[in-house]
C-alpha atoms as a PDB file:
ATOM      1  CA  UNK A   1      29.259   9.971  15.143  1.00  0.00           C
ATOM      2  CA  UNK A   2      25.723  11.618  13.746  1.00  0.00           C
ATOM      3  CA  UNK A   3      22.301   9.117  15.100  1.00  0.00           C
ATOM      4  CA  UNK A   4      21.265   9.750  11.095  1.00  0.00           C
ATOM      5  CA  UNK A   5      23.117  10.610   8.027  1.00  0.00           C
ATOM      6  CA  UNK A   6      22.519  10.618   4.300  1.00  0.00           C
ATOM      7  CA  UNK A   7      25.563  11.248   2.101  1.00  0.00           C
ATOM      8  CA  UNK A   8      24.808  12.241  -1.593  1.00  0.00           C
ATOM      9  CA  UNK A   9      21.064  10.712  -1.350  1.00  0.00           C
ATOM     10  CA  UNK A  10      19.536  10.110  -4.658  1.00  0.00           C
ATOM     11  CA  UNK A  11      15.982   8.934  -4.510  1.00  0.00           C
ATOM     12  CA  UNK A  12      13.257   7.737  -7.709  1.00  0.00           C
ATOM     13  CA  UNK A  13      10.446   6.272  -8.844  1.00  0.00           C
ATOM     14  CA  UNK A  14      10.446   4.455 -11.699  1.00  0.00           C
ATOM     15  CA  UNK A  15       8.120   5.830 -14.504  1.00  0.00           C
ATOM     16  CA  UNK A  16       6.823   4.931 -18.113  1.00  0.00           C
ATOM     17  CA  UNK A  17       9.092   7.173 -19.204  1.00  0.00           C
ATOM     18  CA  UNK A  18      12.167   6.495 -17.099  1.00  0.00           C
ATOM     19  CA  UNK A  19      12.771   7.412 -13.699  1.00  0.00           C
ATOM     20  CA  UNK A  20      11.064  10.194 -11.556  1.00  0.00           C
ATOM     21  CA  UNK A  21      13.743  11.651 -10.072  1.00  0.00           C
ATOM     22  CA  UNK A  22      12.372  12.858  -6.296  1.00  0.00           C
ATOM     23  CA  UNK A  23      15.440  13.710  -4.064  1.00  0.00           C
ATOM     24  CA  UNK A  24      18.711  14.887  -5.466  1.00  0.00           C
ATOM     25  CA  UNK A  25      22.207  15.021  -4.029  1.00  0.00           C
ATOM     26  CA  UNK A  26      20.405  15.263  -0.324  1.00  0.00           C
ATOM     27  CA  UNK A  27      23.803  15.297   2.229  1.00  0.00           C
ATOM     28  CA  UNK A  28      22.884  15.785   6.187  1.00  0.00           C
ATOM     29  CA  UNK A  29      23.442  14.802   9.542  1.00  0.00           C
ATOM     30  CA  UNK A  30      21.169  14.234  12.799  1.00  0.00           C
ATOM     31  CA  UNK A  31      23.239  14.431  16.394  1.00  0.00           C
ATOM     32  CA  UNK A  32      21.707  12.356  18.795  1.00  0.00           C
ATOM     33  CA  UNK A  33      18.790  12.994  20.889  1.00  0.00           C
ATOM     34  CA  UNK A  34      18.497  15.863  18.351  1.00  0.00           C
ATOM     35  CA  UNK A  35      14.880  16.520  17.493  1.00  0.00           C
ATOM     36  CA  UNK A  36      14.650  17.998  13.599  1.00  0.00           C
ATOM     37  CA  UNK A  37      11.740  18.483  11.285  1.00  0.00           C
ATOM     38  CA  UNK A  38      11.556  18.562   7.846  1.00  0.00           C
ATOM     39  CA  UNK A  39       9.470  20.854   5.716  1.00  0.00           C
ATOM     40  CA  UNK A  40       8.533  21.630   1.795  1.00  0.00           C
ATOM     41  CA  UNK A  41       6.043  22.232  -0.412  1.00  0.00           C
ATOM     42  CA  UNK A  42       3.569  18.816  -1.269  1.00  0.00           C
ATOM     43  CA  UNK A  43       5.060  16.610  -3.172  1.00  0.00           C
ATOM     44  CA  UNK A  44       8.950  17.740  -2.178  1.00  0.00           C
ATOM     45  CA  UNK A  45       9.883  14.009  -1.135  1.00  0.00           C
ATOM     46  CA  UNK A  46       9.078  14.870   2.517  1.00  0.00           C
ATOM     47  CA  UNK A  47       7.509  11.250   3.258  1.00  0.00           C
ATOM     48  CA  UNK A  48      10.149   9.493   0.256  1.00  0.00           C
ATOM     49  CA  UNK A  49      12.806  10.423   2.793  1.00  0.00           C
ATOM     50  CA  UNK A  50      11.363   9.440   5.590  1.00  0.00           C
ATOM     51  CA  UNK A  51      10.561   5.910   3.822  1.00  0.00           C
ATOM     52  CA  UNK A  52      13.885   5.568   2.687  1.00  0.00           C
ATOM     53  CA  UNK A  53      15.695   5.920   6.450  1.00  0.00           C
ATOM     54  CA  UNK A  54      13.158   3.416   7.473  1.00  0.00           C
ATOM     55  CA  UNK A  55      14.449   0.981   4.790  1.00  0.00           C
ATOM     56  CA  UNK A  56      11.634   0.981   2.900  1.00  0.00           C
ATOM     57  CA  UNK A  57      12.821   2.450  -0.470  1.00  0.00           C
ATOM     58  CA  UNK A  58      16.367   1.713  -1.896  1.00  0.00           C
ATOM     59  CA  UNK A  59      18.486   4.953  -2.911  1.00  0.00           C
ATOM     60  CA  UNK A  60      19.399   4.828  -6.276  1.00  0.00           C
ATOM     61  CA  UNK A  61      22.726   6.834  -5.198  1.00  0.00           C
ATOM     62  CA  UNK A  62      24.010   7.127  -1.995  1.00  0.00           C
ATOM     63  CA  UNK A  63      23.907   6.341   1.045  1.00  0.00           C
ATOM     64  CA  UNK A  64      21.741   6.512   4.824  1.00  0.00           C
ATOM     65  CA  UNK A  65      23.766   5.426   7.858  1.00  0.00           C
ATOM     66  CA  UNK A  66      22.077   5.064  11.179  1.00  0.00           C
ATOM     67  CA  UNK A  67      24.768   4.869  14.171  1.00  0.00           C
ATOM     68  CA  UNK A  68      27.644   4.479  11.486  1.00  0.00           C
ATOM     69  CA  UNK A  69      25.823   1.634   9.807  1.00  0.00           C
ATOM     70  CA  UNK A  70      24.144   1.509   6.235  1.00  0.00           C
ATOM     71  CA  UNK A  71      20.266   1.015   5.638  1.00  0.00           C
ATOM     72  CA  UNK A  72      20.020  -2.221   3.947  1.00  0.00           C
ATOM     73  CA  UNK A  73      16.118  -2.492   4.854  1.00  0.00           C
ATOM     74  CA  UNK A  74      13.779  -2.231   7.650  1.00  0.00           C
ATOM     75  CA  UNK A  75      15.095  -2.780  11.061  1.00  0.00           C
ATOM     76  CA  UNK A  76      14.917  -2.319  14.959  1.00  0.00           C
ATOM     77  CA  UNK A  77      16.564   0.426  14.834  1.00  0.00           C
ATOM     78  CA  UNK A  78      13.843   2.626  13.432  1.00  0.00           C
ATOM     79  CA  UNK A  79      10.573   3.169  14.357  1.00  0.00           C
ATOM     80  CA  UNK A  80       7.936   4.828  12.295  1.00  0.00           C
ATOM     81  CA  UNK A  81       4.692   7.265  13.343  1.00  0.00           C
ATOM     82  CA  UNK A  82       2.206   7.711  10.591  1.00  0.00           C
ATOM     83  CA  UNK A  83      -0.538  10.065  10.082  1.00  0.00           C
ATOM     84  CA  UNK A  84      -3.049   7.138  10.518  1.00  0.00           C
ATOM     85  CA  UNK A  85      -2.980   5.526  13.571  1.00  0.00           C
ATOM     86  CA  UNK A  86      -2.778   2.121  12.018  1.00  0.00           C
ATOM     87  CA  UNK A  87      -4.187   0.779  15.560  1.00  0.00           C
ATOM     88  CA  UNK A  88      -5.647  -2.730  15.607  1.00  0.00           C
ATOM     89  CA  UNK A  89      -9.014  -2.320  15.931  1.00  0.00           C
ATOM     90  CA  UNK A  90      -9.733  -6.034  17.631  1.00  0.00           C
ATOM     91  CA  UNK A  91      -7.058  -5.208  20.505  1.00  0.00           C
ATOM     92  CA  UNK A  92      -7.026  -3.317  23.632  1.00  0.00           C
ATOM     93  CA  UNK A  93      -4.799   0.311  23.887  1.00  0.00           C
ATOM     94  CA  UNK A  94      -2.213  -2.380  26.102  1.00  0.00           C
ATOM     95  CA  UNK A  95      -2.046  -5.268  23.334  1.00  0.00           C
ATOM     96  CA  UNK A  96      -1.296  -2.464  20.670  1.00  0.00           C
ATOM     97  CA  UNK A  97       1.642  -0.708  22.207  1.00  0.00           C
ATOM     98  CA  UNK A  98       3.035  -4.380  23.039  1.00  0.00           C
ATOM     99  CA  UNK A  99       2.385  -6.073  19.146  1.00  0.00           C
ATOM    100  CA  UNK A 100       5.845  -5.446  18.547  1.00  0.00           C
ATOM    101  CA  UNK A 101       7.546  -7.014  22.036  1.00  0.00           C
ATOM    102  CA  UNK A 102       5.013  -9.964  21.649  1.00  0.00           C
ATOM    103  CA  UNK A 103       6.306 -10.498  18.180  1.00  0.00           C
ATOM    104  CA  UNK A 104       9.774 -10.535  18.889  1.00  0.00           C
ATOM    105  CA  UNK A 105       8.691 -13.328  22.594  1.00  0.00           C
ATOM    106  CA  UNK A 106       9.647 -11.150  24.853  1.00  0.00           C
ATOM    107  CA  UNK A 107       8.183 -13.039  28.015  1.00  0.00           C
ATOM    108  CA  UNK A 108       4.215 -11.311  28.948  1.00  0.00           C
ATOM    109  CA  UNK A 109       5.674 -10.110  32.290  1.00  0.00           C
ATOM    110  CA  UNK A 110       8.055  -8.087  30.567  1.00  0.00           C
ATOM    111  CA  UNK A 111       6.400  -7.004  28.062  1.00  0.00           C
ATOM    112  CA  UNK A 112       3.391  -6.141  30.082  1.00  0.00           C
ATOM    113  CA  UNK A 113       5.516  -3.812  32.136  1.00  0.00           C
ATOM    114  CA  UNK A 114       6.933  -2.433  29.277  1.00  0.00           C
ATOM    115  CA  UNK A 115       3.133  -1.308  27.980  1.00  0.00           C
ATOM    116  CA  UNK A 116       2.268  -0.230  31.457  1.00  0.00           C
ATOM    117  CA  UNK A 117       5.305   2.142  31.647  1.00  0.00           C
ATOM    118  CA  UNK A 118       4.747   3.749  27.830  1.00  0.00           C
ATOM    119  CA  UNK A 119       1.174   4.005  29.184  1.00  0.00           C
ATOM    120  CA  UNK A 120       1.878   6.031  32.196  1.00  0.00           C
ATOM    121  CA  UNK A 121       4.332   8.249  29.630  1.00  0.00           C
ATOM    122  CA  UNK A 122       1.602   9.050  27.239  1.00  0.00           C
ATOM    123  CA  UNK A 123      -0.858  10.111  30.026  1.00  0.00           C
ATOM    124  CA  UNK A 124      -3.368   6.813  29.271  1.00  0.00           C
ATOM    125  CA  UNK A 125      -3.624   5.440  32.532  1.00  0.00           C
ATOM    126  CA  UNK A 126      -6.945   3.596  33.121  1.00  0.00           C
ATOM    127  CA  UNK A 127      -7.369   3.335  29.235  1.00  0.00           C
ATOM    128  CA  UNK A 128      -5.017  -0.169  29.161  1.00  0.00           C
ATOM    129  CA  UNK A 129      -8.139  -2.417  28.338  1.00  0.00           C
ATOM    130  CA  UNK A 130      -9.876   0.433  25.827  1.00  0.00           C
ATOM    131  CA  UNK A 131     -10.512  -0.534  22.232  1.00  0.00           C
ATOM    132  CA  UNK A 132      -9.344   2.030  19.486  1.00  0.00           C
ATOM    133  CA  UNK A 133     -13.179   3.166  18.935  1.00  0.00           C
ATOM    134  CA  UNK A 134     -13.489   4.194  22.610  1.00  0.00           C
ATOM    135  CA  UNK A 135     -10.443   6.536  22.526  1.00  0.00           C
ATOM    136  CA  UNK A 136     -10.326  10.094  20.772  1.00  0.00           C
ATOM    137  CA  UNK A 137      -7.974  11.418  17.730  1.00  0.00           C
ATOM    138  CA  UNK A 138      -5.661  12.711  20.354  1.00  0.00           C
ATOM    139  CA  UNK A 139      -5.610   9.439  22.587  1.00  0.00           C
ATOM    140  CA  UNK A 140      -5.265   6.950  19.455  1.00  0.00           C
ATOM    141  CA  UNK A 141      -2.247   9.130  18.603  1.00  0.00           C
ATOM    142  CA  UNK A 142      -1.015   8.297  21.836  1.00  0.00           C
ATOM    143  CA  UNK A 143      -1.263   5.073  21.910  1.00  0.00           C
ATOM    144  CA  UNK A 144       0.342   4.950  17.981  1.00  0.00           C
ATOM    145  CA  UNK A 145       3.324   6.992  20.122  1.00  0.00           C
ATOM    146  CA  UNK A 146       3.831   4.403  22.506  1.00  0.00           C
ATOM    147  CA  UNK A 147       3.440   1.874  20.175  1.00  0.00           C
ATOM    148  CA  UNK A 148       6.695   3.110  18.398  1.00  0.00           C
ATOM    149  CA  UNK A 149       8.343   3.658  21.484  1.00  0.00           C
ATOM    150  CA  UNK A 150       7.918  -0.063  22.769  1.00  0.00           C
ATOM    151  CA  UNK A 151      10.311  -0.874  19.824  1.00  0.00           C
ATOM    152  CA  UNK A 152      12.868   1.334  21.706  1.00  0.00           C
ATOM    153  CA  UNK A 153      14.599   2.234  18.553  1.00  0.00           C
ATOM    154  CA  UNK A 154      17.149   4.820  17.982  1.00  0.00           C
ATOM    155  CA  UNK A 155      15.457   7.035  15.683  1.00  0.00           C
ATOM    156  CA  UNK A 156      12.102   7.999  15.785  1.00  0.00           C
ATOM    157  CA  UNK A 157      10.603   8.992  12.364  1.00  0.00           C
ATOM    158  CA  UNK A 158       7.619  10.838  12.233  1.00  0.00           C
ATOM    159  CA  UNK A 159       5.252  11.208   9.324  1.00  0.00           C
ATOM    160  CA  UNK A 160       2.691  14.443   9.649  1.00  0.00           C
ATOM    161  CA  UNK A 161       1.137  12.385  13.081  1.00  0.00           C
ATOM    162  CA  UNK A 162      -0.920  14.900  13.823  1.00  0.00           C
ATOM    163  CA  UNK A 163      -2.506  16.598  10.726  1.00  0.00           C
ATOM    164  CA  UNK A 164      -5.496  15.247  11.451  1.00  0.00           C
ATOM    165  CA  UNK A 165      -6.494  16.058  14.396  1.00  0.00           C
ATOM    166  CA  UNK A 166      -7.728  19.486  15.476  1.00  0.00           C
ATOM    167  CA  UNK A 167      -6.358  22.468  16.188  1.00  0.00           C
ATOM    168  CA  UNK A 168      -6.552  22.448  20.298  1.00  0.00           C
ATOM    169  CA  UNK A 169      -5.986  18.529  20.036  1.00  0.00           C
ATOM    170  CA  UNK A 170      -2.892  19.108  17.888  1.00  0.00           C
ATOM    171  CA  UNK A 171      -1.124  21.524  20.504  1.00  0.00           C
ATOM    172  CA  UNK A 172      -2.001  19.263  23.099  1.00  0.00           C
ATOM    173  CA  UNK A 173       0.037  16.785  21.781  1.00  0.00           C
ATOM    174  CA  UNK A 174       3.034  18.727  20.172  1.00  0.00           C
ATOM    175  CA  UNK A 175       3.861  19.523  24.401  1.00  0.00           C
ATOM    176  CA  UNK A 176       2.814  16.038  25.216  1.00  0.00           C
ATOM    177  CA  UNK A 177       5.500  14.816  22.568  1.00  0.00           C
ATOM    178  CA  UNK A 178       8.311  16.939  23.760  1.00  0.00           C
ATOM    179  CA  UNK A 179       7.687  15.511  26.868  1.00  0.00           C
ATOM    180  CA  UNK A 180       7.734  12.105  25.769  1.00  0.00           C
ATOM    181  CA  UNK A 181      10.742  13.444  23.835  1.00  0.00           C
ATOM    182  CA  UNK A 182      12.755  14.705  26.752  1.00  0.00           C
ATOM    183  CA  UNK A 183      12.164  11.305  28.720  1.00  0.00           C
ATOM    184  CA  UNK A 184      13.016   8.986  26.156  1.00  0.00           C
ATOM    185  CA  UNK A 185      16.011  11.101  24.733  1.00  0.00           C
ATOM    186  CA  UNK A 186      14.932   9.549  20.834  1.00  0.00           C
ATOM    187  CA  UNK A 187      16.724  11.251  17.541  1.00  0.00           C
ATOM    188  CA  UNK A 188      13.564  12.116  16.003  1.00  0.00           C
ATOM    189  CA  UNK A 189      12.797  13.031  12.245  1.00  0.00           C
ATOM    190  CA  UNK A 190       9.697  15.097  11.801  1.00  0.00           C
ATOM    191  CA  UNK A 191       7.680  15.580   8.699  1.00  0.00           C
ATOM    192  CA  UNK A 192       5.578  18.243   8.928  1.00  0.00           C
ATOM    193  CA  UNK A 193       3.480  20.674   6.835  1.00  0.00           C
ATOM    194  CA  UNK A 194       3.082  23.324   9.997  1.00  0.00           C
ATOM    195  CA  UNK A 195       5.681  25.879   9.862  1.00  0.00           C
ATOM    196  CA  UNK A 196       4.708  26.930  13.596  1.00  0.00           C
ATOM    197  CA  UNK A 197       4.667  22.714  14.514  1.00  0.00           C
ATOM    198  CA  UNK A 198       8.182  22.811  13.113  1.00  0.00           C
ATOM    199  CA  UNK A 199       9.449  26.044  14.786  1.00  0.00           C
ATOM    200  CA  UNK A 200       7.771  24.707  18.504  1.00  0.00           C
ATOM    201  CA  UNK A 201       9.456  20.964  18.077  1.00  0.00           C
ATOM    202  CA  UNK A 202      12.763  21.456  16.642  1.00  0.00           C
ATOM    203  CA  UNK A 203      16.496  22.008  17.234  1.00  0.00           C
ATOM    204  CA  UNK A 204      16.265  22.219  13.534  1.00  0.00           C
ATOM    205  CA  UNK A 205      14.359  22.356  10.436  1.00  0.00           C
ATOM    206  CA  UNK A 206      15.370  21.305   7.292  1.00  0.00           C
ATOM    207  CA  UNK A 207      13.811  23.517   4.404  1.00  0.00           C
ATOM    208  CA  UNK A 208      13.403  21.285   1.080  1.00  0.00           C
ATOM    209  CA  UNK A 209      13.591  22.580  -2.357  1.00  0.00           C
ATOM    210  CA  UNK A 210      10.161  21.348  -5.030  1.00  0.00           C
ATOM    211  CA  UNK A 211      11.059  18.025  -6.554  1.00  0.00           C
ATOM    212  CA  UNK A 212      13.770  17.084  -6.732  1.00  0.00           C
ATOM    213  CA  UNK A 213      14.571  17.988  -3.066  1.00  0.00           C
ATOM    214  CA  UNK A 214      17.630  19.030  -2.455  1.00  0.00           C
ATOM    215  CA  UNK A 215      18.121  20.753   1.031  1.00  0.00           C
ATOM    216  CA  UNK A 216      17.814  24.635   0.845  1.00  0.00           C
ATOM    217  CA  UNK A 217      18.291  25.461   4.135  1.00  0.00           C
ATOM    218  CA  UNK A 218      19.497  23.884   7.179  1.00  0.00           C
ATOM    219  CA  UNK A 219      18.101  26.321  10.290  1.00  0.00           C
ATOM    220  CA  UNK A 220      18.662  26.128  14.306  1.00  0.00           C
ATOM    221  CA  UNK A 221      15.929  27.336  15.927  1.00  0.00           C
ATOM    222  CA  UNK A 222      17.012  30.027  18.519  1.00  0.00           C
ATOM    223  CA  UNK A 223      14.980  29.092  20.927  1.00  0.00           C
ATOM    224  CA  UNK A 224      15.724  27.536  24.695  1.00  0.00           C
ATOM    225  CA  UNK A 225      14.361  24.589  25.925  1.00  0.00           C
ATOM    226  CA  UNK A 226      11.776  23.971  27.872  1.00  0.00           C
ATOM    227  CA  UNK A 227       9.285  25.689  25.777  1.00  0.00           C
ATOM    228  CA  UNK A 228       6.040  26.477  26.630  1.00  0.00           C
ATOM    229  CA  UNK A 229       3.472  27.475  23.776  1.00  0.00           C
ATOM    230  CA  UNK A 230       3.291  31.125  24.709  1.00  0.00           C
ATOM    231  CA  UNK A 231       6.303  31.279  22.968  1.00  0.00           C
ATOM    232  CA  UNK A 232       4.253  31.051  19.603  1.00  0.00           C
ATOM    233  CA  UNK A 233       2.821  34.344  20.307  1.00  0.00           C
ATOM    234  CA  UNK A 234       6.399  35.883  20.404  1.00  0.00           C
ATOM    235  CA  UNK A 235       7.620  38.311  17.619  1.00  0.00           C
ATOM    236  CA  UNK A 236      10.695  36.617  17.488  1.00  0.00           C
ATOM    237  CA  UNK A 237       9.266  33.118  16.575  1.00  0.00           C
ATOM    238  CA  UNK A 238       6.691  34.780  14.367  1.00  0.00           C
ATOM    239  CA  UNK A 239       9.639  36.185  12.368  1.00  0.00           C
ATOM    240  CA  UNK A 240      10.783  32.622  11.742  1.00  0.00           C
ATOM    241  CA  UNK A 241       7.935  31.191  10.639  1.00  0.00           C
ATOM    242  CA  UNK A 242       7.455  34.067   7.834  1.00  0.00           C
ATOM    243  CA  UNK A 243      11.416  33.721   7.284  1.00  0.00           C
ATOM    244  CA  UNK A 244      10.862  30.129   6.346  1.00  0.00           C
ATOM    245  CA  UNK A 245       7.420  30.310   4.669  1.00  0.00           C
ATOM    246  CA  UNK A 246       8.980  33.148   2.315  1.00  0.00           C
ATOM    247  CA  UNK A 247      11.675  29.979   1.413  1.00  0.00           C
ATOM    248  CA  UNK A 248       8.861  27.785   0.460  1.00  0.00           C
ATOM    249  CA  UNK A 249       5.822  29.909  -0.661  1.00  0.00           C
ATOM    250  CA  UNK A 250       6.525  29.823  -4.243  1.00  0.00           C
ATOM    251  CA  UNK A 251       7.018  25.949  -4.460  1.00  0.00           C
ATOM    252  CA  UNK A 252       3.847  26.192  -2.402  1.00  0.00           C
ATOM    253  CA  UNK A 253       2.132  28.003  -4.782  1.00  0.00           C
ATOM    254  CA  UNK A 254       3.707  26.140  -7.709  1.00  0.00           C
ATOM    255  CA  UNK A 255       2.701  22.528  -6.264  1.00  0.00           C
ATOM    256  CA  UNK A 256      -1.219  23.765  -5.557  1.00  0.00           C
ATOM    257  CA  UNK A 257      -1.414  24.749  -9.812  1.00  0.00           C
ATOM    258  CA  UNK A 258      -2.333  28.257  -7.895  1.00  0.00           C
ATOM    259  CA  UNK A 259      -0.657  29.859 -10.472  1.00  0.00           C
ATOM    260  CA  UNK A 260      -1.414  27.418 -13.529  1.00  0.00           C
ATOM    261  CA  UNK A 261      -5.074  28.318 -12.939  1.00  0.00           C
ATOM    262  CA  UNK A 262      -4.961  32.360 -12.534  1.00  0.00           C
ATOM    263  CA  UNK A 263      -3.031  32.223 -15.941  1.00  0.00           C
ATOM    264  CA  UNK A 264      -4.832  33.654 -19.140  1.00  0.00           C
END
């Protein structure tokens, strides 16, 4: 049984004149513990699907299933990593990652543990009673990671988390995530604008058509596990990143208005 699956997903907006239609017929599977990215031009329905599996926007056809059983609405067994931290500013790096446990009474003892653990895993020891404006882009990400992870859900959903941050910051954390990855053993969905992020992350990478998506290509990346990032400098993973840039550059190009504006 597949960790994720839509079957015939059809998802819109409504508009003042009738519906925006933004994913189309969208059929897939996830294994678990599988770690797959998603990537498109802007504006594909990247994030849409994403919001959807978390049970935050009702298909208007079909269906998502997580561990054989619909999405009705949001739930524990989802857990969501945005682009913005989202921290709570007025509580410390431990009170964030622990929000959701102390919502849900676990006992402080437990909990507690719980935070201390994810804090180890993320490589923020001696940050526990930190504020968000002490900590860098990198650790605040971090800390949003653990945060997700104190849930313990079964799928991990992943919205562009590191965009903003740097360029030497954002490698940082892509290894620091597959090593969170590999310990935890989380299905993970990945959105992601970064052709190379994708290619470094993923078992696979799902290539979206413009809006509406439909799914254009369904890729395995080729290469073995654990990877270290000199293997972005290879010819061979080059080669896939241009294969699966050539699949998107024109909606690329299409979504910017490139083209619109170098028109006579």
């Amino acid at each position: 049984m597949a960790a994720l699956e839509m079957r015939d997903l059809h998802l819109a907006f409504a508009g003042r004149e009738g519906p925006l239609h933004v994913v189309r017929e969208l059929s897939l599977e996830v294994a678990a513990r599988e770690f797959v990215s998603v990537v498109g031009a802007s504006g594909s329905g990247k994030t849409t699907v994403l919001r959807a599996v978390d049970g935050l926007l009702r298909p208007l056809r079909g269906e998502i299933l997580v561990n054989g059983e619909p999405v009705r609405g949001p739930g524990p067994s989802r857990a969501v990593v945005f682009q913005r931290d989202c921290l709570l500013p007025w509580r410390t790096v431990l009170d964030n990652i622990t929000l959701s446990l102390r919502l849900r009474a676990v006992p402080v003892a437990e909990r507690m543990a719980a935070g201390l653990a994810l804090i180890r895993l993320v490589g923020l020891r001696g940050f526990e009673r930190h504020f968000p404006h002490q900590l860098s882009g990198g650790m605040r990400q971090r800390v949003n990671l653990a945060r997700a992870l104190a849930a313990d859900p079964d799928v991990l959903l992943m919205d562009e988390p590191f965009a903003a941050l740097d360029a030497q910051t954002r490698e940082v954390m892509q290894l620091e995530l597959l090593r969170v990855w590999r310990d935890r053993q989380k299905t993970v969905l990945f959105v992601t604008h970064q052709i190379d992020e994708a290619v470094y992350l993923s078992d696979r990478i799902l290539v979206l058509t413009s809006r509406p998506a439909r799914l254009r290509e369904d890729i395995r990346v080729p290469f073995p596990r654990p990877r270290s990032l000199s293997v972005k400098r290879s010819p061979e993973f080059m080669a896939l990143v241009d294969y699966i840039w050539g699949l998107i550059e024109d909606d690329v190009i299409a979504a910017a208005g490139i083209g619109d504006a170098a028109a006579p």
